[in-house]
PDB file of N, CA and C in Angstrom:
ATOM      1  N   UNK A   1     -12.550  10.131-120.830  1.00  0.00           N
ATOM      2  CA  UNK A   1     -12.356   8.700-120.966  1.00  0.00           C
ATOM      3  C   UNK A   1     -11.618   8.148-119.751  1.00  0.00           C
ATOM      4  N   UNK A   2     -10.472   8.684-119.207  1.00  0.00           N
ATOM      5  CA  UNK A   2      -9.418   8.300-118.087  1.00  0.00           C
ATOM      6  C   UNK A   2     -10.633   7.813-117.129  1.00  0.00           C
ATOM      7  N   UNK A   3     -11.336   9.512-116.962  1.00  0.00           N
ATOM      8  CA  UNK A   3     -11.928   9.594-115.568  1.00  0.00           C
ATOM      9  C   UNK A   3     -13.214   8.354-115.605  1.00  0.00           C
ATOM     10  N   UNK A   4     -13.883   8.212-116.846  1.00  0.00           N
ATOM     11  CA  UNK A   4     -14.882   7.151-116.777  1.00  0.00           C
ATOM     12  C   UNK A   4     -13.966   5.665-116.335  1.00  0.00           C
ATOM     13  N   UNK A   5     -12.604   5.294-116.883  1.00  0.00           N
ATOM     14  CA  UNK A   5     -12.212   3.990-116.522  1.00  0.00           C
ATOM     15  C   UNK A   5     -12.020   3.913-114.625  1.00  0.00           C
ATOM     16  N   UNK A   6     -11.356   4.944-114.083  1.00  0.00           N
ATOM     17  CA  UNK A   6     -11.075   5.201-112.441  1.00  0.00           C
ATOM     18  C   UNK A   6     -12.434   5.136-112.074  1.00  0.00           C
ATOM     19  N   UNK A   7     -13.647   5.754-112.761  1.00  0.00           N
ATOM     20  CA  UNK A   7     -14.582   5.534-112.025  1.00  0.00           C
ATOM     21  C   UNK A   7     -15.032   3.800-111.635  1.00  0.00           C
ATOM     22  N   UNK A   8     -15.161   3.499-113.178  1.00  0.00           N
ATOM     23  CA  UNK A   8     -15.395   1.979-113.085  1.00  0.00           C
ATOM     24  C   UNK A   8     -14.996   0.967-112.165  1.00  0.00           C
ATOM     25  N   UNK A   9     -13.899   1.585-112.031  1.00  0.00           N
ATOM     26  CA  UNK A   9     -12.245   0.512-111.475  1.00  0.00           C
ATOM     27  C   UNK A   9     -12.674   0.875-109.900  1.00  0.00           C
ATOM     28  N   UNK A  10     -12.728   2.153-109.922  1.00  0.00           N
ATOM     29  CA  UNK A  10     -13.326   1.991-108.026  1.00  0.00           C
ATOM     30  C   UNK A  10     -14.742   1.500-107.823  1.00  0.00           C
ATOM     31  N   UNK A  11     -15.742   1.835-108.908  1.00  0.00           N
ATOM     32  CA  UNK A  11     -16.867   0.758-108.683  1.00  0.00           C
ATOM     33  C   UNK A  11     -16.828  -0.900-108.307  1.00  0.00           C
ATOM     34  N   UNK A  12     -15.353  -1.205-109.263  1.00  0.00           N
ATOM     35  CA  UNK A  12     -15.553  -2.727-108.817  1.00  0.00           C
ATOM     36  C   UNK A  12     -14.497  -2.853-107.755  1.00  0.00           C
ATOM     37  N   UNK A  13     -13.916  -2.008-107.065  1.00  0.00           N
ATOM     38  CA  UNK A  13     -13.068  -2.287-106.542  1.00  0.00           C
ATOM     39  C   UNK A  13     -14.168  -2.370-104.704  1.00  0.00           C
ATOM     40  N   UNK A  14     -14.871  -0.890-104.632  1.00  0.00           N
ATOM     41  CA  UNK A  14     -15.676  -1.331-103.608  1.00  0.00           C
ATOM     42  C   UNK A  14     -16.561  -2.183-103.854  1.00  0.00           C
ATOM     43  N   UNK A  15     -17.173  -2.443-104.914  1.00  0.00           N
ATOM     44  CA  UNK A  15     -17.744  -3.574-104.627  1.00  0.00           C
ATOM     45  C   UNK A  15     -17.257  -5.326-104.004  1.00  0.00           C
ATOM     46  N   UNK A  16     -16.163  -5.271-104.822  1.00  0.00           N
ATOM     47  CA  UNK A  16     -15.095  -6.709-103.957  1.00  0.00           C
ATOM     48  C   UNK A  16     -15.115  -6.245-102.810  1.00  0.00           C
ATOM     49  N   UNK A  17     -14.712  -4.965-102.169  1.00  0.00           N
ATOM     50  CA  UNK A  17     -14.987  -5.216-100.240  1.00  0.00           C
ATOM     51  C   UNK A  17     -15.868  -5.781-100.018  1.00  0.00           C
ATOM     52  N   UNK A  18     -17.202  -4.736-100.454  1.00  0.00           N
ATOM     53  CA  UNK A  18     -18.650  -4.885-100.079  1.00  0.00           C
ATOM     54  C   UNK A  18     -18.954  -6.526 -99.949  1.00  0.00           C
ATOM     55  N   UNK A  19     -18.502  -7.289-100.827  1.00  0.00           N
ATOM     56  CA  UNK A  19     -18.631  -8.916-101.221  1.00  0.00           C
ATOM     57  C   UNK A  19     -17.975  -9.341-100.210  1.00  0.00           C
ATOM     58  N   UNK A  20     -16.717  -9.489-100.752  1.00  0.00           N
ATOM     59  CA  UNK A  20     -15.576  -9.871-100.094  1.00  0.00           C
ATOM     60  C   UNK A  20     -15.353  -9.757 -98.518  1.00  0.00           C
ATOM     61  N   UNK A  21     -15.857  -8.728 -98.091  1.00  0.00           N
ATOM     62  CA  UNK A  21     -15.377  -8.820 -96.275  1.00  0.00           C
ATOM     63  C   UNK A  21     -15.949  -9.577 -95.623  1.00  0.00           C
ATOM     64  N   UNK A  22     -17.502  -9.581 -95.896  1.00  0.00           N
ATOM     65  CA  UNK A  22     -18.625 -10.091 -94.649  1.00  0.00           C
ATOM     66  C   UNK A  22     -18.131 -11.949 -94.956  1.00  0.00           C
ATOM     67  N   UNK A  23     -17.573 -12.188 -96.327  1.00  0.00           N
ATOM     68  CA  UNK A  23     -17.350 -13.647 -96.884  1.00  0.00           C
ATOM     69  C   UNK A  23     -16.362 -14.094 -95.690  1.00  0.00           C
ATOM     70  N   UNK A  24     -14.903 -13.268 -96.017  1.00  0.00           N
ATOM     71  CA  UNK A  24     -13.376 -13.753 -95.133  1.00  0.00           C
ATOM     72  C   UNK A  24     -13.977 -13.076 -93.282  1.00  0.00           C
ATOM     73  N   UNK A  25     -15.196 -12.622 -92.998  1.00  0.00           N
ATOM     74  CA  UNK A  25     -15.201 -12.448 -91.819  1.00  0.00           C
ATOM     75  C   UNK A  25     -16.293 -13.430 -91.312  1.00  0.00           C
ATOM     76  N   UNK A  26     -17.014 -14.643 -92.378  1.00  0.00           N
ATOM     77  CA  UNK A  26     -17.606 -15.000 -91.666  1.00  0.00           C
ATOM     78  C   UNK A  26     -16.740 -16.943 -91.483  1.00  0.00           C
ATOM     79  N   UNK A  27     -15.746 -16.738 -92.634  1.00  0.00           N
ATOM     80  CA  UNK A  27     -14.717 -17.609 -92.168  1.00  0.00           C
ATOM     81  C   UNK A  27     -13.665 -17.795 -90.904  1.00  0.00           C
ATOM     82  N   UNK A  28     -13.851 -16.409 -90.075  1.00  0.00           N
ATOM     83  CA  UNK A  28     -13.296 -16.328 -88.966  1.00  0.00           C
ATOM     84  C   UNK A  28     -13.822 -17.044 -87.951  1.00  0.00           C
ATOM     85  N   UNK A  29     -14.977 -16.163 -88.453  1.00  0.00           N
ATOM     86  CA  UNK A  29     -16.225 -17.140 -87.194  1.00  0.00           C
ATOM     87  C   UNK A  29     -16.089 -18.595 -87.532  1.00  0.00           C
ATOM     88  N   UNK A  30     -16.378 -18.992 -88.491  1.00  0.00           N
ATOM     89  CA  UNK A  30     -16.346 -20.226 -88.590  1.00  0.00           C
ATOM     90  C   UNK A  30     -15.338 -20.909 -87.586  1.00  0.00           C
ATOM     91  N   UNK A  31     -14.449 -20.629 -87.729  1.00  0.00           N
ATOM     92  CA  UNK A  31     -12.830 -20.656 -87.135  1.00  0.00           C
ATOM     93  C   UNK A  31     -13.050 -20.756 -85.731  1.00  0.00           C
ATOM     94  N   UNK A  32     -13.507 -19.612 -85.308  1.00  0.00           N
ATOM     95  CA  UNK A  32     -13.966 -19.512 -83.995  1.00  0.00           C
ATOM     96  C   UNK A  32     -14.304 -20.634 -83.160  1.00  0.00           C
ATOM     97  N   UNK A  33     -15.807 -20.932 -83.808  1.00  0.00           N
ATOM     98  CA  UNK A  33     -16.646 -21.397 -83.552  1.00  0.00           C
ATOM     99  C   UNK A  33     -15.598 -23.091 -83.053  1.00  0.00           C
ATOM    100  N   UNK A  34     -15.436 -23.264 -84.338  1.00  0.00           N
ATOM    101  CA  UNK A  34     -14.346 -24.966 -84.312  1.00  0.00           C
ATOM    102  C   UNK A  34     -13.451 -24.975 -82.905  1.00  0.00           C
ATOM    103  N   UNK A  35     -12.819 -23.827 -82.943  1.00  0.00           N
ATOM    104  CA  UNK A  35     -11.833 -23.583 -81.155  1.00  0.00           C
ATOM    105  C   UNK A  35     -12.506 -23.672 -79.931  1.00  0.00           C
ATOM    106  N   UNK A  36     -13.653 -22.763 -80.425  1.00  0.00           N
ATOM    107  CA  UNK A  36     -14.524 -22.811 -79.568  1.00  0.00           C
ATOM    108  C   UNK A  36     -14.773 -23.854 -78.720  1.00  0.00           C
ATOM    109  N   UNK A  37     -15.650 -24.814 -79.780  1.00  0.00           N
ATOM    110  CA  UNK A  37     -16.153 -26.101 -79.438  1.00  0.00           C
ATOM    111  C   UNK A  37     -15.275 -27.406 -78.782  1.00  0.00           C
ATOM    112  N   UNK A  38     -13.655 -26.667 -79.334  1.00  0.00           N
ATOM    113  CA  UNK A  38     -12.820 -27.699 -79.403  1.00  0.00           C
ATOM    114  C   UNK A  38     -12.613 -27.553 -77.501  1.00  0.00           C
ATOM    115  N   UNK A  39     -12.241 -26.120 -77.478  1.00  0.00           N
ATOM    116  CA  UNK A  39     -12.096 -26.340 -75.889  1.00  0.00           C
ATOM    117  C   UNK A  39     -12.501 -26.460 -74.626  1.00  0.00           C
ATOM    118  N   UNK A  40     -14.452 -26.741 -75.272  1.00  0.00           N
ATOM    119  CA  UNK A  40     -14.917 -26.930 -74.084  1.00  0.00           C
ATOM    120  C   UNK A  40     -15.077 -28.448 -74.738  1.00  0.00           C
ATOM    121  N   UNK A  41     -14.700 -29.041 -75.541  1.00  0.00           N
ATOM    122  CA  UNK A  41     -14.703 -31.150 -75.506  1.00  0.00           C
ATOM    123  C   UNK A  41     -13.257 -31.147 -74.548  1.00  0.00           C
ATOM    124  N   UNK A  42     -12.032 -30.048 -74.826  1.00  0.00           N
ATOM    125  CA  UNK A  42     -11.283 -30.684 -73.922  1.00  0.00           C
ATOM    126  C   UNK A  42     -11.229 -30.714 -72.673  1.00  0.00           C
ATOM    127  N   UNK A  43     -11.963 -29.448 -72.041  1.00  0.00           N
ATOM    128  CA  UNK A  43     -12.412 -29.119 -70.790  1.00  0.00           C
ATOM    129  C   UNK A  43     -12.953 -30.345 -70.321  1.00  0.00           C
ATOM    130  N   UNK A  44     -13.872 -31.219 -71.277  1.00  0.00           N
ATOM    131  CA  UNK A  44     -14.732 -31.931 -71.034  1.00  0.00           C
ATOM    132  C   UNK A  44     -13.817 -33.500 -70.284  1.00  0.00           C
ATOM    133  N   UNK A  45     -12.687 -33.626 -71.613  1.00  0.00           N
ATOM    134  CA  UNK A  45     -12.007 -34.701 -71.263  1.00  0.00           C
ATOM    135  C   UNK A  45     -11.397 -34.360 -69.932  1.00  0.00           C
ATOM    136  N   UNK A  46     -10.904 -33.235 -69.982  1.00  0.00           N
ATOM    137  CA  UNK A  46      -9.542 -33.512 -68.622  1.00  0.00           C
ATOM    138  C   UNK A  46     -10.595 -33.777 -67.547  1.00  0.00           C
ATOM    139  N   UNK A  47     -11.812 -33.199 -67.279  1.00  0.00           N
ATOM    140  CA  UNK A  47     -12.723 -33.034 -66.095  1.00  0.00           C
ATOM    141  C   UNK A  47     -13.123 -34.733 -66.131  1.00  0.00           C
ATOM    142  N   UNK A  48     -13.319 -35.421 -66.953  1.00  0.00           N
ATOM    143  CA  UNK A  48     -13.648 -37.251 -66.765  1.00  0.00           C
ATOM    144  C   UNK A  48     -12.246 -37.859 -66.590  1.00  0.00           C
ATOM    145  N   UNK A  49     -11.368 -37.240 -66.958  1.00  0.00           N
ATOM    146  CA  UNK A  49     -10.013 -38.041 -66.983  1.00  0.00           C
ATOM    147  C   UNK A  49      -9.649 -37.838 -65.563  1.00  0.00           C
ATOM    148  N   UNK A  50      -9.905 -36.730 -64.861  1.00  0.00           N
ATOM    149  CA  UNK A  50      -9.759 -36.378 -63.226  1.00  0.00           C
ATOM    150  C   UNK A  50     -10.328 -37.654 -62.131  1.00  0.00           C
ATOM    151  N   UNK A  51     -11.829 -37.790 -63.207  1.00  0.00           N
ATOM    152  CA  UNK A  51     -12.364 -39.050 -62.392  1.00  0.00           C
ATOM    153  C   UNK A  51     -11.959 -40.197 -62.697  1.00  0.00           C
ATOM    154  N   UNK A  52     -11.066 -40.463 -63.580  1.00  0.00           N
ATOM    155  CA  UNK A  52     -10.370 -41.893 -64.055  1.00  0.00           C
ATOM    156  C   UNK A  52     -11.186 -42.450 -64.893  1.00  0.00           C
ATOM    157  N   UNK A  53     -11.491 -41.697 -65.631  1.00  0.00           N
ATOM    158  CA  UNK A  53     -12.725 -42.461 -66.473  1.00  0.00           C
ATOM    159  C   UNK A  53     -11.871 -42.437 -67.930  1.00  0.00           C
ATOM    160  N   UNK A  54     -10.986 -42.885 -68.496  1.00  0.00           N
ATOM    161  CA  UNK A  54     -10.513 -42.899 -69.794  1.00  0.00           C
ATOM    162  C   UNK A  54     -11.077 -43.087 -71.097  1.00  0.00           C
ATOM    163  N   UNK A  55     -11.629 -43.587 -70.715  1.00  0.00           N
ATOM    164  CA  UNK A  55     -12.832 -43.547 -72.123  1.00  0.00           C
ATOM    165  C   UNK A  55     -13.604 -42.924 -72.589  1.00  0.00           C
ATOM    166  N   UNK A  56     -14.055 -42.374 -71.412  1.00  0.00           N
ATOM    167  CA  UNK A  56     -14.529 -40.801 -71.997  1.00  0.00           C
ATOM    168  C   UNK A  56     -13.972 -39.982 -72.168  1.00  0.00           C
ATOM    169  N   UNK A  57     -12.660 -39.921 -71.316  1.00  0.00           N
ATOM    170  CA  UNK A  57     -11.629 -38.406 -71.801  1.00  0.00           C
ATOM    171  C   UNK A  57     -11.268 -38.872 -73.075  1.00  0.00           C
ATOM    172  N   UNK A  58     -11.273 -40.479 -73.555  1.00  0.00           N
ATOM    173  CA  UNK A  58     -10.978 -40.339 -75.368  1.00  0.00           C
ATOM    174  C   UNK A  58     -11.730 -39.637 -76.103  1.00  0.00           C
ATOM    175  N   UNK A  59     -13.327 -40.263 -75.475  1.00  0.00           N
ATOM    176  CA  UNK A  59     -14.429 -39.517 -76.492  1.00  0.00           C
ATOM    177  C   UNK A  59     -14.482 -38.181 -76.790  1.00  0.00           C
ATOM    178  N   UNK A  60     -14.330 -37.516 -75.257  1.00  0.00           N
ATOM    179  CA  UNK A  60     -14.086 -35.791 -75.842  1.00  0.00           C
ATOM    180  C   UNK A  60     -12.814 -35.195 -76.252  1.00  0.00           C
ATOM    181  N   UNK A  61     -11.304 -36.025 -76.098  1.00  0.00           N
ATOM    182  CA  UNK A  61     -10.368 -35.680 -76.928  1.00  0.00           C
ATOM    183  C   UNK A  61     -10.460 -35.331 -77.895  1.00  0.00           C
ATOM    184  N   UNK A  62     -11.176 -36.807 -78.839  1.00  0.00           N
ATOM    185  CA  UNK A  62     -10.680 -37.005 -80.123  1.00  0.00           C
ATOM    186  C   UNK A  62     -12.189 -35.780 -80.432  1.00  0.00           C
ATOM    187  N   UNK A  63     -13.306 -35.424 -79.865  1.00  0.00           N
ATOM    188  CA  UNK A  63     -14.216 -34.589 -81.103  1.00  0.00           C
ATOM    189  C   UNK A  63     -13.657 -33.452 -80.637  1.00  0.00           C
ATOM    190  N   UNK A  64     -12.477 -33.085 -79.100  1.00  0.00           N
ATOM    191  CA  UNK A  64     -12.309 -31.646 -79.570  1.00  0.00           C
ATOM    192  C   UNK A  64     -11.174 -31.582 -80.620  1.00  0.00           C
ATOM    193  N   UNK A  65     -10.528 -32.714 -80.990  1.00  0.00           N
ATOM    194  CA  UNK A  65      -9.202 -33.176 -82.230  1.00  0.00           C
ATOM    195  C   UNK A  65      -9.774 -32.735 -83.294  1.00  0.00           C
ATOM    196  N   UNK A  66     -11.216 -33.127 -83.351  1.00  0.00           N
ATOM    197  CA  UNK A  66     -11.709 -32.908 -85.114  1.00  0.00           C
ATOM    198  C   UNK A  66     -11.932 -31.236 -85.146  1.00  0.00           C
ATOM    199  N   UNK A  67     -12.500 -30.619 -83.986  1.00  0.00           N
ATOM    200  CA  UNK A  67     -13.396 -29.859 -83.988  1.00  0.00           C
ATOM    201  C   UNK A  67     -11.430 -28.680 -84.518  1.00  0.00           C
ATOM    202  N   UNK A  68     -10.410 -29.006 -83.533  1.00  0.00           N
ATOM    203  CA  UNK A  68      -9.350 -28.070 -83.911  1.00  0.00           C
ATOM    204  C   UNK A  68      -9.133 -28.439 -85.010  1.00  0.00           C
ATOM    205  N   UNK A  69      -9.136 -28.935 -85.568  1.00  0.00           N
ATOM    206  CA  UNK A  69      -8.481 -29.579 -87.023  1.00  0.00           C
ATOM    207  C   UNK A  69      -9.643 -28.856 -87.740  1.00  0.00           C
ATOM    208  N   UNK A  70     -10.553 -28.500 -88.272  1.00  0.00           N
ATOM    209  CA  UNK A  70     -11.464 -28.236 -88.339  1.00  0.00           C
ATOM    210  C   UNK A  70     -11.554 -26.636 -88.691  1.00  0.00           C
ATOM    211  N   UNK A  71     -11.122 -26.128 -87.684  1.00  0.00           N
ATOM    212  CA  UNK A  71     -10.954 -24.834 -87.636  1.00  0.00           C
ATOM    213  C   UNK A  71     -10.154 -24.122 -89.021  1.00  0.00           C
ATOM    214  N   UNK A  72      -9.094 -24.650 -89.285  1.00  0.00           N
ATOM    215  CA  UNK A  72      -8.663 -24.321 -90.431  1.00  0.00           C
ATOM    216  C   UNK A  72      -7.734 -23.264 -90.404  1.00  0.00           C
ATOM    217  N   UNK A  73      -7.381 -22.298 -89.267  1.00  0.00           N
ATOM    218  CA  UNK A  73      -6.691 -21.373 -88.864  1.00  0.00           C
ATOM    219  C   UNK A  73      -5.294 -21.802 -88.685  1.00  0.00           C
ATOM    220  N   UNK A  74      -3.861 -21.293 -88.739  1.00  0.00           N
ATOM    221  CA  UNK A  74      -2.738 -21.229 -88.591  1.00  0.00           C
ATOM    222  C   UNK A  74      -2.681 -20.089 -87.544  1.00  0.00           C
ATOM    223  N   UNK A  75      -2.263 -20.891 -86.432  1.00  0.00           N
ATOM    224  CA  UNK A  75      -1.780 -20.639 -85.111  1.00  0.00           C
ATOM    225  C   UNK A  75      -1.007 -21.208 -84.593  1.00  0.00           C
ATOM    226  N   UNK A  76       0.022 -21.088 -83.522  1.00  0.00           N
ATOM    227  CA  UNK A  76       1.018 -21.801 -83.130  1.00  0.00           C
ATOM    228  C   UNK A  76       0.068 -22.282 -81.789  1.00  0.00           C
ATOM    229  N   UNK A  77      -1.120 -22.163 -81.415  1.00  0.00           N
ATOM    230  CA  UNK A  77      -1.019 -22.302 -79.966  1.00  0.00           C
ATOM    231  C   UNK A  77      -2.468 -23.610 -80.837  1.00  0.00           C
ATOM    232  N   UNK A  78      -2.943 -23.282 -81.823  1.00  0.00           N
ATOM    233  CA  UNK A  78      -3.850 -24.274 -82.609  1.00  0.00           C
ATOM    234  C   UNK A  78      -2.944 -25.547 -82.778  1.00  0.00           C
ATOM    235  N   UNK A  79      -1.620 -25.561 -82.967  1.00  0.00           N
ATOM    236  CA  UNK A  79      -1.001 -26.905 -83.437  1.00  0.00           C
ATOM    237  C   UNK A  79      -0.529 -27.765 -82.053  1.00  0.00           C
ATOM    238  N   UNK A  80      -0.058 -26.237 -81.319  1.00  0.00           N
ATOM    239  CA  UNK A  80       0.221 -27.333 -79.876  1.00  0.00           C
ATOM    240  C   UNK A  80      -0.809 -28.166 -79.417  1.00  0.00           C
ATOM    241  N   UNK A  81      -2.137 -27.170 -79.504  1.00  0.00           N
ATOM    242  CA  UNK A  81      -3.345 -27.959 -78.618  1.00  0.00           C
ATOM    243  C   UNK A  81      -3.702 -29.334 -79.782  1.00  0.00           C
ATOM    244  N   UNK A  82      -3.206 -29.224 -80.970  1.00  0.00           N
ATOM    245  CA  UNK A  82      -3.639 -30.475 -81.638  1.00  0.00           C
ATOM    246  C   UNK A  82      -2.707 -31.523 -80.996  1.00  0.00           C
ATOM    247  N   UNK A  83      -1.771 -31.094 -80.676  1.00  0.00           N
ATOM    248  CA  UNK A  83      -0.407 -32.112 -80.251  1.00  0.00           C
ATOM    249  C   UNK A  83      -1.260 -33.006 -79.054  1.00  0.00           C
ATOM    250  N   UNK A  84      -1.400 -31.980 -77.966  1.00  0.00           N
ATOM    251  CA  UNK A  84      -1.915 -32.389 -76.903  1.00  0.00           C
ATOM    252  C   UNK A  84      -2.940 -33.174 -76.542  1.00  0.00           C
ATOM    253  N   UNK A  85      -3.612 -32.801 -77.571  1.00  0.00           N
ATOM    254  CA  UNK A  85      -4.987 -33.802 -77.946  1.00  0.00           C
ATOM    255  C   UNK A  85      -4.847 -35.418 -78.457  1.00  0.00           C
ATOM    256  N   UNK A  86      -3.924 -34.976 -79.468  1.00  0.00           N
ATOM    257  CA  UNK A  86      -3.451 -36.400 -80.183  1.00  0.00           C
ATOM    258  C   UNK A  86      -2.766 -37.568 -79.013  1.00  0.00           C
ATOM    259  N   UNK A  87      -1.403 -36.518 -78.195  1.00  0.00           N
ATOM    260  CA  UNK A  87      -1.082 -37.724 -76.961  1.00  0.00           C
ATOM    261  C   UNK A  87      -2.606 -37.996 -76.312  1.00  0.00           C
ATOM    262  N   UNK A  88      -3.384 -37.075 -75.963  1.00  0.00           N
ATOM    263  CA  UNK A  88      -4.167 -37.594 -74.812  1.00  0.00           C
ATOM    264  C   UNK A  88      -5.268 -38.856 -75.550  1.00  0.00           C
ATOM    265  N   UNK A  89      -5.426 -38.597 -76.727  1.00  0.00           N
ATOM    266  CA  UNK A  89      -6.108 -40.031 -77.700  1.00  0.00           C
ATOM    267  C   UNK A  89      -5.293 -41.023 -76.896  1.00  0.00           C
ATOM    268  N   UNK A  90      -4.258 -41.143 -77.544  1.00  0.00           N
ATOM    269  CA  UNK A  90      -3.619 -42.014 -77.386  1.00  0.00           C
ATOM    270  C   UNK A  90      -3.395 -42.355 -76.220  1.00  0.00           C
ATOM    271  N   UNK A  91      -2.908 -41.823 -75.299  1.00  0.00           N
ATOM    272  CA  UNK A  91      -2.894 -42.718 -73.405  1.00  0.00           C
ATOM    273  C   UNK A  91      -4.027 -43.214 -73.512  1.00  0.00           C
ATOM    274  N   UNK A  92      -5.293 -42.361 -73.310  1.00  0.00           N
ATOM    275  CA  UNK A  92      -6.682 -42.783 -73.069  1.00  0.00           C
ATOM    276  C   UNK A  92      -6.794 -44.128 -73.477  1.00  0.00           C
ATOM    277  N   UNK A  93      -6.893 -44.043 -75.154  1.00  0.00           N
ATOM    278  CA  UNK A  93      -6.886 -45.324 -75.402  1.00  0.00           C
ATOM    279  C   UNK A  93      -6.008 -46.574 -74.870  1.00  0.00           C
ATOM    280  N   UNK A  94      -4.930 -46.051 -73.915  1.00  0.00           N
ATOM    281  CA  UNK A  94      -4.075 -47.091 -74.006  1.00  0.00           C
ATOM    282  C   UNK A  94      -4.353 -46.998 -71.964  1.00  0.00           C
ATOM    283  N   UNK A  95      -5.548 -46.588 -71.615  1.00  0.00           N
ATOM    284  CA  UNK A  95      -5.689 -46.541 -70.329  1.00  0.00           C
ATOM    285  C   UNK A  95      -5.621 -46.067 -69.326  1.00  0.00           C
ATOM    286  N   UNK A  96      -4.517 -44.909 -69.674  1.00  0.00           N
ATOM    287  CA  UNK A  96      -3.636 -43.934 -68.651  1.00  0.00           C
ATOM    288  C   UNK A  96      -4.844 -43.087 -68.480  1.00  0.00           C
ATOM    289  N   UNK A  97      -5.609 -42.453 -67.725  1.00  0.00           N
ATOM    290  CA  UNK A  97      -6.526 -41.541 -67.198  1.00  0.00           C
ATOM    291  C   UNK A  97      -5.904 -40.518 -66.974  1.00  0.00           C
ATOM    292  N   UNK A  98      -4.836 -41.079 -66.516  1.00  0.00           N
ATOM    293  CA  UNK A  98      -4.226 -39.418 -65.803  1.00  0.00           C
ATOM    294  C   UNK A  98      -3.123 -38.907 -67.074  1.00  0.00           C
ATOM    295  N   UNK A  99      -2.652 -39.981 -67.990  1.00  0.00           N
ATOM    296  CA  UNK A  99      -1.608 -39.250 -68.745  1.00  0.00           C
ATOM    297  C   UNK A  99      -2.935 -38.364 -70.014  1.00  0.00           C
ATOM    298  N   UNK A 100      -4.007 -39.236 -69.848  1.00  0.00           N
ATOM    299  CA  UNK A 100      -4.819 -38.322 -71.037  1.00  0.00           C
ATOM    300  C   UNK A 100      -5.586 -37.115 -70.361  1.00  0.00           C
ATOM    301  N   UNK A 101      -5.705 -36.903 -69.232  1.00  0.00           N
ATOM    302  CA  UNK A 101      -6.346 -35.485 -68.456  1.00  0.00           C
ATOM    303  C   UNK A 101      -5.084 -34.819 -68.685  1.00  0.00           C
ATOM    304  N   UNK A 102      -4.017 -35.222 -68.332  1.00  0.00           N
ATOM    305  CA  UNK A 102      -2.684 -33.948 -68.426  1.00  0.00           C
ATOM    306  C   UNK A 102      -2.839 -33.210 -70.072  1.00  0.00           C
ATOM    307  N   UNK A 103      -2.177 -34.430 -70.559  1.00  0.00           N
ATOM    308  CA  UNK A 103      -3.016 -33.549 -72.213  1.00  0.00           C
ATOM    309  C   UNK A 103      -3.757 -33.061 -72.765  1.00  0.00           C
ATOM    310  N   UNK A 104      -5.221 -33.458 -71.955  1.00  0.00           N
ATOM    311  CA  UNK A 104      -6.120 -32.893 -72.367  1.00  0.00           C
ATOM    312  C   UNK A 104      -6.503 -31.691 -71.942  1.00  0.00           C
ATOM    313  N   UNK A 105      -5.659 -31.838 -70.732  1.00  0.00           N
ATOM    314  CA  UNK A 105      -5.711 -30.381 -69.834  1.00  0.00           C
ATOM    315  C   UNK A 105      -5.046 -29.245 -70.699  1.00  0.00           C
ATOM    316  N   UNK A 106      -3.721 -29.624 -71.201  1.00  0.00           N
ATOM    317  CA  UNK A 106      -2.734 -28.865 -71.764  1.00  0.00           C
ATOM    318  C   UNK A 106      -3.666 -28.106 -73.779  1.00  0.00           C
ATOM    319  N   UNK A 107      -3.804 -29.351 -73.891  1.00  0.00           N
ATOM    320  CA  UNK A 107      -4.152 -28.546 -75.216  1.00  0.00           C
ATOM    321  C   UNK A 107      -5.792 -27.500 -74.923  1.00  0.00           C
ATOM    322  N   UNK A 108      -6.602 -27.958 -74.195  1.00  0.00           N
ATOM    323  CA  UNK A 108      -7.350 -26.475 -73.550  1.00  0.00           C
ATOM    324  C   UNK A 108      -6.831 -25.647 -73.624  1.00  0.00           C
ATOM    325  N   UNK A 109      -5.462 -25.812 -72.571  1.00  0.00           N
ATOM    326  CA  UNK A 109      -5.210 -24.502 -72.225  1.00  0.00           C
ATOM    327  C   UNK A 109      -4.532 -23.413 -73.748  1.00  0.00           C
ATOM    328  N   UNK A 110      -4.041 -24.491 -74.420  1.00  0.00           N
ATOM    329  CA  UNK A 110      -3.106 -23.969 -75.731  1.00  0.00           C
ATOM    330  C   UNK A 110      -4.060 -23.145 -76.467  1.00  0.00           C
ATOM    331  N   UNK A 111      -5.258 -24.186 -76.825  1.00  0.00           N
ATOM    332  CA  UNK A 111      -7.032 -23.937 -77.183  1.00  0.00           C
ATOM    333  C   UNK A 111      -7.237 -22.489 -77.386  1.00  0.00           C
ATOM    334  N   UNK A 112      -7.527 -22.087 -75.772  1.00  0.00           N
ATOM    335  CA  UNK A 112      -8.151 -21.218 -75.077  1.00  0.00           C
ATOM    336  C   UNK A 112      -7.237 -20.059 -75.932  1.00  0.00           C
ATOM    337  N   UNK A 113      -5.945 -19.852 -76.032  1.00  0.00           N
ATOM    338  CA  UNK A 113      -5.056 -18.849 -76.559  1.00  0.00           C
ATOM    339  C   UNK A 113      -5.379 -18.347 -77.657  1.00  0.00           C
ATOM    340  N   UNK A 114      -5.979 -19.323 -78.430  1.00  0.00           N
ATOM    341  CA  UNK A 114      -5.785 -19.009 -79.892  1.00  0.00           C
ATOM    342  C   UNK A 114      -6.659 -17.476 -80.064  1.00  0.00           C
ATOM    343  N   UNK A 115      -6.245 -16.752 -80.670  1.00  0.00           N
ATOM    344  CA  UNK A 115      -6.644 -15.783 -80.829  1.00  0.00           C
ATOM    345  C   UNK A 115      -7.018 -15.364 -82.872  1.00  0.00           C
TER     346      UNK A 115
END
């Protein structure tokens, strides 16, 4: 009787890996993917914000903003680059080219870390 319940109990127990891993590993990716995306929109901004173009370094701020936010991961280098993103919204919008490339530069680089 013991040995039939241990059997059971490790039946369902590998089976939750078997389920369970490919699930929480394809939430990584997911994860990934969001950083991913996020740091080549910021790449994108600082490189238009270089040319003084502020309005576009907003446009790719704010979708690499959603894209980190997005991600869903707890990282310290994920919250800075949200920081960085959020000032560079904000100059952009308020005109500064160069104060929103610095930020936008910075949270890339924070971006790029996340591991």
């Amino acid at each position: 009787m013991m040995r039939r319940i241990c059997r059971s109990a490790m039946l369902v127990f590998g089976l939750g890996v078997l389920v369970g891993a490919p699930l929480l590993n394809g939430l990584a990716f997911a994860g990934d993917k969001h950083v991913a995306e996020a740091v080549e929109h910021a790449r994108g901004a600082a490189s238009h914000g270089k040319e003084g173009h502020a309005d576009a370094c907003v446009e790719h701020a704010s979708e690499a903003l959603k894209h980190a936010t997005a991600a869903g991961i707890k990282n310290p280098h994920l919250m800075e680059g949200i920081k960085h993103l959020t000032e560079a919204v904000k100059h952009g919008k308020a005109g500064h080219a160069d104060a929103c490339t610095e930020h936008a530069d910075g949270g890339a680089t924070h971006l790029a870390e996340v591991k």
